[in-house]
C-alpha atoms as a PDB file:
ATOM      1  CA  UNK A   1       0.000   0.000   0.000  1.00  0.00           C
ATOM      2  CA  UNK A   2       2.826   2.289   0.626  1.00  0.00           C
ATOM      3  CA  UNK A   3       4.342   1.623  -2.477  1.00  0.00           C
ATOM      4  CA  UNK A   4       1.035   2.334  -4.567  1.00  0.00           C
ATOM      5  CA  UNK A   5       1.009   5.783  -2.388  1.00  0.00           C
ATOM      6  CA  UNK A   6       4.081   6.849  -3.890  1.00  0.00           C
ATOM      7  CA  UNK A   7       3.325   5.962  -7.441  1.00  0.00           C
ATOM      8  CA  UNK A   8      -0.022   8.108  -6.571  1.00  0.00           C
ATOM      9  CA  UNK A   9       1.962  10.842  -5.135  1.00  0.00           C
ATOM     10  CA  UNK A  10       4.642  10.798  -8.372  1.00  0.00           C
ATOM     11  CA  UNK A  11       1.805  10.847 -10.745  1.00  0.00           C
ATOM     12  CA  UNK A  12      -0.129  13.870  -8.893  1.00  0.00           C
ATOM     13  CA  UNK A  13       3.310  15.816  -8.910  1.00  0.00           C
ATOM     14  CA  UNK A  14       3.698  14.974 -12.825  1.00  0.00           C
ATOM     15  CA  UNK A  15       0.532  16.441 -13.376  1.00  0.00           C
ATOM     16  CA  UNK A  16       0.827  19.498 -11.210  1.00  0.00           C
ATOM     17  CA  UNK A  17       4.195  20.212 -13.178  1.00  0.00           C
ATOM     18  CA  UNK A  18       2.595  19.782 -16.717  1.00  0.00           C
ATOM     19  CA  UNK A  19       0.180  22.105 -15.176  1.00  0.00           C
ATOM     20  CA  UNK A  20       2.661  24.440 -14.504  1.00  0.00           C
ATOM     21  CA  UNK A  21       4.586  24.488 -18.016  1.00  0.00           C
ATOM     22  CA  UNK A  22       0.984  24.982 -19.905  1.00  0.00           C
ATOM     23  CA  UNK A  23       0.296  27.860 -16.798  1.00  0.00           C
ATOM     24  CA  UNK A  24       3.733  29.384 -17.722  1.00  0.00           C
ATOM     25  CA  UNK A  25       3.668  28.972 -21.310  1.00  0.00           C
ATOM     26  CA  UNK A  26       0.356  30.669 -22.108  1.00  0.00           C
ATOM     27  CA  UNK A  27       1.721  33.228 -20.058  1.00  0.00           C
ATOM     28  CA  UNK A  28       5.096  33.918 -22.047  1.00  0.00           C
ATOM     29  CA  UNK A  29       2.598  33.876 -25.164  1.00  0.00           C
ATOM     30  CA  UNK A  30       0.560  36.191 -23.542  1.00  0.00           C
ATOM     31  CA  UNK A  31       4.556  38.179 -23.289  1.00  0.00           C
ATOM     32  CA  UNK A  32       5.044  37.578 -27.141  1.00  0.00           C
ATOM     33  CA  UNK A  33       1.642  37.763 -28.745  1.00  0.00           C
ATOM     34  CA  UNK A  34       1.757  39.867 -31.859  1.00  0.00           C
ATOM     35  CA  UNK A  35       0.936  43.615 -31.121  1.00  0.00           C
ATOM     36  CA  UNK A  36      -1.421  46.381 -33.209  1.00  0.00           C
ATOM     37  CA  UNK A  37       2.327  47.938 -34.017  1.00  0.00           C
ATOM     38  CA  UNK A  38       3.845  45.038 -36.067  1.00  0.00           C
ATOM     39  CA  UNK A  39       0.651  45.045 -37.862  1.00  0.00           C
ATOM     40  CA  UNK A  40       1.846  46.388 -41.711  1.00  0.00           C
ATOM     41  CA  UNK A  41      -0.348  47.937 -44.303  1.00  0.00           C
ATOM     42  CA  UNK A  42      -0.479  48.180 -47.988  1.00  0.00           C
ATOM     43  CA  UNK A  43      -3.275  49.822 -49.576  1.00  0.00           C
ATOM     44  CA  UNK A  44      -5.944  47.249 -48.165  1.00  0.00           C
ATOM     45  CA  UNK A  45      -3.698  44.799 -48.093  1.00  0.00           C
ATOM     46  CA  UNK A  46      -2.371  43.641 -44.552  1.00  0.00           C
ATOM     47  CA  UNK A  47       0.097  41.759 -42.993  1.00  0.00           C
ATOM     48  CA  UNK A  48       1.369  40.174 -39.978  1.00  0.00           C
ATOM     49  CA  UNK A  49       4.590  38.683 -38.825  1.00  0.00           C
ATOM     50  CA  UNK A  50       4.416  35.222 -37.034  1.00  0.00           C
ATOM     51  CA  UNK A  51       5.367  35.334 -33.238  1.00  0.00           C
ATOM     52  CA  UNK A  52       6.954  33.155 -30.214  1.00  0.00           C
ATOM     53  CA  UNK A  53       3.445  32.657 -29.114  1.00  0.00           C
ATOM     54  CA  UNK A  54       2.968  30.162 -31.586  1.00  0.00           C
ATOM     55  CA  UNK A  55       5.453  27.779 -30.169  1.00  0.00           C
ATOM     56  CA  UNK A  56       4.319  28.964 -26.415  1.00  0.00           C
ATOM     57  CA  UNK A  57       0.479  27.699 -27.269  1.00  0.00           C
ATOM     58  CA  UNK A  58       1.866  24.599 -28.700  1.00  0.00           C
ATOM     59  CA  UNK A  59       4.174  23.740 -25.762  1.00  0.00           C
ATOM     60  CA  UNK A  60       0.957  24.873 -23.193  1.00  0.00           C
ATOM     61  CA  UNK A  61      -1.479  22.718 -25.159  1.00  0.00           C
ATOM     62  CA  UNK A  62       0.748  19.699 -25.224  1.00  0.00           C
ATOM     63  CA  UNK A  63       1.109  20.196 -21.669  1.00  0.00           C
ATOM     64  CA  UNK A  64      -2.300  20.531 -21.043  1.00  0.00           C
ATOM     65  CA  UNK A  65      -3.464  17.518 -22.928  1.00  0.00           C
ATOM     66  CA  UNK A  66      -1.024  15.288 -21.669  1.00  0.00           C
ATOM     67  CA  UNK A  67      -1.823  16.068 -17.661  1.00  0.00           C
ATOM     68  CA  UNK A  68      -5.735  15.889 -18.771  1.00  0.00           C
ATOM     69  CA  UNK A  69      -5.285  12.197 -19.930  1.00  0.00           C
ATOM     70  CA  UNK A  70      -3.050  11.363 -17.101  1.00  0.00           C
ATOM     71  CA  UNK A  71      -4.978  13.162 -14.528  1.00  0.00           C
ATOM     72  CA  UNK A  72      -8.667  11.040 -16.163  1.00  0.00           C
ATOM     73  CA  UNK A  73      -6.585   8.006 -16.075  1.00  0.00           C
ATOM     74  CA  UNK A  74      -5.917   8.082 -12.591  1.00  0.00           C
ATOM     75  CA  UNK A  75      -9.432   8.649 -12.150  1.00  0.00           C
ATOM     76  CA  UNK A  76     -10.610   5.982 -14.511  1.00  0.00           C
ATOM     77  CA  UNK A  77      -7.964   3.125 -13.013  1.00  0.00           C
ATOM     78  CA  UNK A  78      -9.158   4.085  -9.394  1.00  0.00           C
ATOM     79  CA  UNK A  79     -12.869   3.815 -10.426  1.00  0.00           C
ATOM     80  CA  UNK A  80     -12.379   0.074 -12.203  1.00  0.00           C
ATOM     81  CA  UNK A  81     -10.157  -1.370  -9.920  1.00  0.00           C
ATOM     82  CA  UNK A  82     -12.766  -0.392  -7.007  1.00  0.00           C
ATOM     83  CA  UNK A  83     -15.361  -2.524  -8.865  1.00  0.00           C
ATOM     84  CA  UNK A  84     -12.733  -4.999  -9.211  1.00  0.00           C
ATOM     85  CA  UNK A  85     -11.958  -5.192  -5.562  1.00  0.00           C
ATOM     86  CA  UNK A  86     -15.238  -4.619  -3.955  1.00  0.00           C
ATOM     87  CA  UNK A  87     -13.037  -3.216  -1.329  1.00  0.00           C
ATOM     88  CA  UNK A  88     -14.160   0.128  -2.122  1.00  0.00           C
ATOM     89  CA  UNK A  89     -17.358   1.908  -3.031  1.00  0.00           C
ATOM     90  CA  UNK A  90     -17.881   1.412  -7.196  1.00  0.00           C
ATOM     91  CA  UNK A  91     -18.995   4.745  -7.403  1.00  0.00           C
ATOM     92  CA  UNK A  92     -17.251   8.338  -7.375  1.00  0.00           C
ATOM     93  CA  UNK A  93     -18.575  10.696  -4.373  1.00  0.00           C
ATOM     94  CA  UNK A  94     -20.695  13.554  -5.962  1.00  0.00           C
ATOM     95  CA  UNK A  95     -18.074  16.032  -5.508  1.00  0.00           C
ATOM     96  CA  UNK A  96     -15.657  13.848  -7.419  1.00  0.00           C
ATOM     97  CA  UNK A  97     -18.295  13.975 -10.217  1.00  0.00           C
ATOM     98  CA  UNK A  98     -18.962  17.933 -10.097  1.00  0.00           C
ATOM     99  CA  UNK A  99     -15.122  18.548 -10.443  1.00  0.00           C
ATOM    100  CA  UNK A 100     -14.501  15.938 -13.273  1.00  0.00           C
ATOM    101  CA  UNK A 101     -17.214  17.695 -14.935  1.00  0.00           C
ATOM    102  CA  UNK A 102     -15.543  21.461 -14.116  1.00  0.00           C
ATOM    103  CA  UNK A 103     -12.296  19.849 -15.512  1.00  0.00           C
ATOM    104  CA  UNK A 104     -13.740  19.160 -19.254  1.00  0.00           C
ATOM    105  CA  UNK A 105     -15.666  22.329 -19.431  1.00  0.00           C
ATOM    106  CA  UNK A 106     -12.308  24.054 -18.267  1.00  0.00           C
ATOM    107  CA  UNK A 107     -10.213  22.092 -20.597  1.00  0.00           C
ATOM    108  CA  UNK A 108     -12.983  22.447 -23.799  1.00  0.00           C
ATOM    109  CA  UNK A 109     -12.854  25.895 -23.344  1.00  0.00           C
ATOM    110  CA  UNK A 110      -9.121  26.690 -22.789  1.00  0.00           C
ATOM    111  CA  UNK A 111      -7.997  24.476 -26.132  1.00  0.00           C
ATOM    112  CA  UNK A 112     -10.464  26.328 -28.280  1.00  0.00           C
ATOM    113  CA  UNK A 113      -9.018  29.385 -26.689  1.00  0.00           C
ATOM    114  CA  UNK A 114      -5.551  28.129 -27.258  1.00  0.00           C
ATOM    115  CA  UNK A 115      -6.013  27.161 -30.621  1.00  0.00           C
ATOM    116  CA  UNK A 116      -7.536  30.100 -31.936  1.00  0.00           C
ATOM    117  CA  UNK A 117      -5.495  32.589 -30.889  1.00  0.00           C
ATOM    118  CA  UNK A 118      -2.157  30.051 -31.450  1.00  0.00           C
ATOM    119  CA  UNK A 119      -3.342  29.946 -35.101  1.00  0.00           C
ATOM    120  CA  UNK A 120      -3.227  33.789 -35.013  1.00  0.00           C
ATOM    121  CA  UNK A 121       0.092  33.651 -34.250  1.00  0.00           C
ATOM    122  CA  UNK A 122       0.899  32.331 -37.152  1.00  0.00           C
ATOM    123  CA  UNK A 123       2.860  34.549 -39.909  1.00  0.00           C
ATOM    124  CA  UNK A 124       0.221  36.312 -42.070  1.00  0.00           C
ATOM    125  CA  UNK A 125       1.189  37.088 -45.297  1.00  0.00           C
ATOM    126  CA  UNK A 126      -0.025  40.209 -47.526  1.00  0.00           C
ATOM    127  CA  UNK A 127      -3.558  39.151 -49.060  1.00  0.00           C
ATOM    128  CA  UNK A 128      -3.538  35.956 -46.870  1.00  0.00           C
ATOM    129  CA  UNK A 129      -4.299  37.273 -43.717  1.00  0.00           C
ATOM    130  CA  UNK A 130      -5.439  34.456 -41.075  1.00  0.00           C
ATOM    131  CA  UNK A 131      -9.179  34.379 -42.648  1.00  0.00           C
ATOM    132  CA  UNK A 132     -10.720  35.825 -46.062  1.00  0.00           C
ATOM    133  CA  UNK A 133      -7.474  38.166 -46.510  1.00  0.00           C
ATOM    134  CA  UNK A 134      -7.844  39.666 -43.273  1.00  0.00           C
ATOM    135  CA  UNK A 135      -5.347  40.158 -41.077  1.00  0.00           C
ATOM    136  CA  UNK A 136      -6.295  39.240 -37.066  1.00  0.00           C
ATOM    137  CA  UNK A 137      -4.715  39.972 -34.022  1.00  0.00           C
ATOM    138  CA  UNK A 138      -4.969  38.119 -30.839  1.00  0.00           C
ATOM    139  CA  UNK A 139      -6.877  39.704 -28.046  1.00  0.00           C
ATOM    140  CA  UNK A 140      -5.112  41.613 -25.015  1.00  0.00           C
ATOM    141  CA  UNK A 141      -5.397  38.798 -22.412  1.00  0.00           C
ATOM    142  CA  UNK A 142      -7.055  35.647 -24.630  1.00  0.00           C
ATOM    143  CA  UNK A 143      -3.740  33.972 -23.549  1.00  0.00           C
ATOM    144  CA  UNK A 144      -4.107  34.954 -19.672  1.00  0.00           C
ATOM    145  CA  UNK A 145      -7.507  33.785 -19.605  1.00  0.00           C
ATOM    146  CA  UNK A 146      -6.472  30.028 -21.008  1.00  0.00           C
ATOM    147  CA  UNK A 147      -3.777  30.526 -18.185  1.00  0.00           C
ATOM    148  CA  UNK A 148      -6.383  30.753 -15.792  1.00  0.00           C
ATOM    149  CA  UNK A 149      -8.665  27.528 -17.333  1.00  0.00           C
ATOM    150  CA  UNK A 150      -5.108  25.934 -17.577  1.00  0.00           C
ATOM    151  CA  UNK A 151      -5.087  26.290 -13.547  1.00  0.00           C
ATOM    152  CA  UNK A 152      -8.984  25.173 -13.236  1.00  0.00           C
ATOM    153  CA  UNK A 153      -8.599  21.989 -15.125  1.00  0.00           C
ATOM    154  CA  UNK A 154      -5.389  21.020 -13.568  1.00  0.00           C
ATOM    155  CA  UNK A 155      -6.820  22.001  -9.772  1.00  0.00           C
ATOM    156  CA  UNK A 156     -10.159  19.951 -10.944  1.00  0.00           C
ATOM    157  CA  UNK A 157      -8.868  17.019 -12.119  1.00  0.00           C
ATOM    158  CA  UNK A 158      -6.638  16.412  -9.520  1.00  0.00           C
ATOM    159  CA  UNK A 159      -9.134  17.621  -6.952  1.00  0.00           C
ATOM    160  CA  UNK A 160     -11.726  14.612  -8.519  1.00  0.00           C
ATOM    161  CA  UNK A 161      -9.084  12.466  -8.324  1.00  0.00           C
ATOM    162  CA  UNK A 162      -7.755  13.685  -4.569  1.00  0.00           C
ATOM    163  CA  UNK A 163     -11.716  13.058  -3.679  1.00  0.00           C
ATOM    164  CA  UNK A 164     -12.282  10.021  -5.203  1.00  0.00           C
ATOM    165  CA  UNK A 165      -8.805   7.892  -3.861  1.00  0.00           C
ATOM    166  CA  UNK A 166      -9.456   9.609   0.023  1.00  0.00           C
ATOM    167  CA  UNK A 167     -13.322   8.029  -0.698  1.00  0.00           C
ATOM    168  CA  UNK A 168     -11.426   4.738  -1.118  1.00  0.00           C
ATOM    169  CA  UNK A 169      -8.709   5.113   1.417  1.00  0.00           C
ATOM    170  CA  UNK A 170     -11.482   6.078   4.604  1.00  0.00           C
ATOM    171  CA  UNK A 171     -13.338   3.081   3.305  1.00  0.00           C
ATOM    172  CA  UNK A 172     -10.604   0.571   3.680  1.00  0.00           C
ATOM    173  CA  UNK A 173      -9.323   2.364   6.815  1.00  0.00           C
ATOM    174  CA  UNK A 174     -13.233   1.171   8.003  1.00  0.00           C
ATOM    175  CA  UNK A 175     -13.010  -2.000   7.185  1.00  0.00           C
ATOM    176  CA  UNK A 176      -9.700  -2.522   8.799  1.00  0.00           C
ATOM    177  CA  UNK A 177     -11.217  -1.124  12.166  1.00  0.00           C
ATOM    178  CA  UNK A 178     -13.684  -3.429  11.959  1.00  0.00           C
ATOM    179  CA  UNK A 179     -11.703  -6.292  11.792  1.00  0.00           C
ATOM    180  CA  UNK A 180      -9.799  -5.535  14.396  1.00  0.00           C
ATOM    181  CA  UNK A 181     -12.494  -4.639  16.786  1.00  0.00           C
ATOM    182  CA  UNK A 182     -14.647  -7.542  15.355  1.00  0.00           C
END
């Protein structure tokens, strides 16, 4: 049991640190999004150069995906092997549920935000633009705001996971009292 404690503990702390990166990253995009002053024109003609935000929203949505699927896995492995075992209650306390559910939204949300303005970051060209020959510019604070979702998905998921292992723990720790006192 101590062992699988560790593991638990080593897989939260990868998590956290993905977290972190995809936190940190949007936030250097947010640093080196493309500005109204590199924007160049030509007649109607428009263009943009690309930016270090691009690379940023890849390296924060990698990040972010990655501790997503690690962070559902954990919560998926403890809910099986608790049928499994029969040791523990099958199903995930309500609050467990709530945050898992937080934790999509959040995620949904932050890669569409991600995306969109990472694909803006992209060099536009003159009579390319980023959509019908239009040049775009990301939005003052799109990036800070995925920061933010980053840090709700990450403290969700881990918080449905936190929830639902301590549901299993206390029930074991129950059973073990009453064998002892039985």
């Amino acid at each position: 049991m101590e062992k699988h404690q560790y593991g638990f503990v080593f897989i939260f702390s990868i998590i956290l640190s993905l977290g972190l990166v995809s936190f940190l990253s949007c936030i250097a995009a947010e640093l080196k999004r493309t500005k109204l002053v590199d924007l160049k024109l030509n007649g109607k003609l428009c263009s943009l150069p690309g930016s270090h935000a691009f690379g940023f929203g890849i390296a924060a949505l990698l990040c972010l995906l990655v501790a997503q699927i690690m962070g559902n896995l954990i919560i998926c492995r403890n809910a099986c092997s608790r049928e499994k075992r029969g040791s523990c209650k099958a199903r995930a306390p309500g609050i467990a549920k709530i945050l898992l559910f937080i934790s999509w939204m959040s995620f949904g949300i932050a890669v569409i935000l991600i995306s969109g303005a990472m694909s803006m970051s992209r060099r536009q060209p003159y009579g390319k633009g980023w959509l019908d020959g239009e040049c775009y510019i990301v939005k003052e604070g799109t990036y800070i705001g995925s920061a933010i979702l980053v840090l709700v998905t990450i403290g969700s998921t881990l918080g449905s996971a936190f929830t639902a292992n301590r549901r299993c723990q206390a029930d074991k720790g129950q059973k073990i009292h009453a064998q002892v006192v039985g």
